[in-house]
Protein backbone atom coordinates (compact mmCIF):
# COMPACT_ATOMS: atom_id res chain seq x y z
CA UNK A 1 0.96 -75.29 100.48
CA UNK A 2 0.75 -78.77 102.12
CA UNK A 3 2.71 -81.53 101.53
CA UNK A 4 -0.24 -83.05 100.30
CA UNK A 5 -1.14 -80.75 97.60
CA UNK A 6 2.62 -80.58 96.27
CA UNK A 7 2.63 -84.03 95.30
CA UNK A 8 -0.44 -84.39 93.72
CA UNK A 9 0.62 -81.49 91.58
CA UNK A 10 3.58 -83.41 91.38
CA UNK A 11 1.79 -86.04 89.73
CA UNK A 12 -0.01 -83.72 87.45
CA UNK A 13 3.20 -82.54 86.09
CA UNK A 14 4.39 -86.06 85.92
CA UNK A 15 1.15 -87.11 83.80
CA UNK A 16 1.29 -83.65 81.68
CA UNK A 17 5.12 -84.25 81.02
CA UNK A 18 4.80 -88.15 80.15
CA UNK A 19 1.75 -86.92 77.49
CA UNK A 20 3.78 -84.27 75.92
CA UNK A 21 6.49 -86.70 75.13
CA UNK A 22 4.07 -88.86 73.60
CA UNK A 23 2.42 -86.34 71.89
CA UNK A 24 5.95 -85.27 70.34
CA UNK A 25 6.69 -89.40 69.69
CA UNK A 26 3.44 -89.80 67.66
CA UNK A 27 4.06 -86.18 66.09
CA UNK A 28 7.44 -87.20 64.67
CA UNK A 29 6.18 -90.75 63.28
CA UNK A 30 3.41 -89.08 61.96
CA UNK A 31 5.73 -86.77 59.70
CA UNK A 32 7.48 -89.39 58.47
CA UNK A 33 4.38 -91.06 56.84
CA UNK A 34 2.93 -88.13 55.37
CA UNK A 35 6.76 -87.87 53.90
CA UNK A 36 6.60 -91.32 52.67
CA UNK A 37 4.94 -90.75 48.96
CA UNK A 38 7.63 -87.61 48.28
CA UNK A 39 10.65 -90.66 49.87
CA UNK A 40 8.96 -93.14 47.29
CA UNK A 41 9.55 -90.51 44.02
CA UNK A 42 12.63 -89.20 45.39
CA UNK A 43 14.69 -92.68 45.71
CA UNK A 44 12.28 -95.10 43.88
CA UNK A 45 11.30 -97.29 46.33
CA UNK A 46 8.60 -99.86 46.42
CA UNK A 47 5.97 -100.35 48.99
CA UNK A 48 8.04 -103.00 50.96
CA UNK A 49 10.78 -100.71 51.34
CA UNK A 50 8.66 -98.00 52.05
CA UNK A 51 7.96 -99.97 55.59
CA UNK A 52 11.90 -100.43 55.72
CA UNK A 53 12.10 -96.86 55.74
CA UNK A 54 9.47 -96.26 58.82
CA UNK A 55 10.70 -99.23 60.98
CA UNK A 56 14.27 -97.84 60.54
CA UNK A 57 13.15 -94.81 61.61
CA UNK A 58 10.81 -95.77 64.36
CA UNK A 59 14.00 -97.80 65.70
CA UNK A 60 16.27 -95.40 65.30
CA UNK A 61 14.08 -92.70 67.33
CA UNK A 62 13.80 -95.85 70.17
CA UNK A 63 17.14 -96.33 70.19
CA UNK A 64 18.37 -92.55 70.66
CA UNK A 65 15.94 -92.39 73.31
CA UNK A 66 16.99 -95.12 75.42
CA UNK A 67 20.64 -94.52 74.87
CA UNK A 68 20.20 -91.02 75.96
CA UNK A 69 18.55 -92.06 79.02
CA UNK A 70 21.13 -94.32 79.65
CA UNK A 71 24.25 -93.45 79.09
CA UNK A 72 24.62 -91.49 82.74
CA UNK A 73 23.54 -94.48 84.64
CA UNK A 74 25.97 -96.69 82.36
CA UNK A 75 28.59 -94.86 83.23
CA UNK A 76 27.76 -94.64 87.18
CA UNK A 77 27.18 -98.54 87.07
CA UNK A 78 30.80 -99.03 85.42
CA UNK A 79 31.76 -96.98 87.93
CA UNK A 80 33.25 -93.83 85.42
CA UNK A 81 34.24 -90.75 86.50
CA UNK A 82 32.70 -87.56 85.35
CA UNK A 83 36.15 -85.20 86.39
CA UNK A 84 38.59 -85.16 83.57
């Protein structure tokens, strides 16, 4: 195979990786709101703090995410050692 045709599949894989996780993102909010009326009963929350409940979440998910995806580069910018 060319060099050619190994990086456009490259991209493909890129593009097909990049839409799963977004799939999975949208996926997990999407849970969360169809949970919402059975969270409202179970705790007794009003509307307003229904919204509390999804942004918290929402934020939550963001920052796991980006905390994941940094913490290697964190620790090779501080200059940490991965040997014990």
């Amino acid at each position: 195979m060319s060099s050619t045709a190994t990086r456009r599949m490259g991209g493909w894989g890129v593009l097909v990786l990049v839409a799963l996780a977004q799939f999975i993102v949208i996926l997990d909010t999407t849970i969360v709101n169809v949970a919402l009326p059975s969270i409202q009963s179970s705790f007794g929350l009003s509307p307003e703090n229904l919204q509390w409940v999804v942004t918290a979440y929402t934020l939550v998910s963001a920052v796991s995410c980006c905390s994941a995806d940094a913490s290697p580069t964190c620790s090779d910018a501080s200059g940490g050692s991965s040997s014990p």
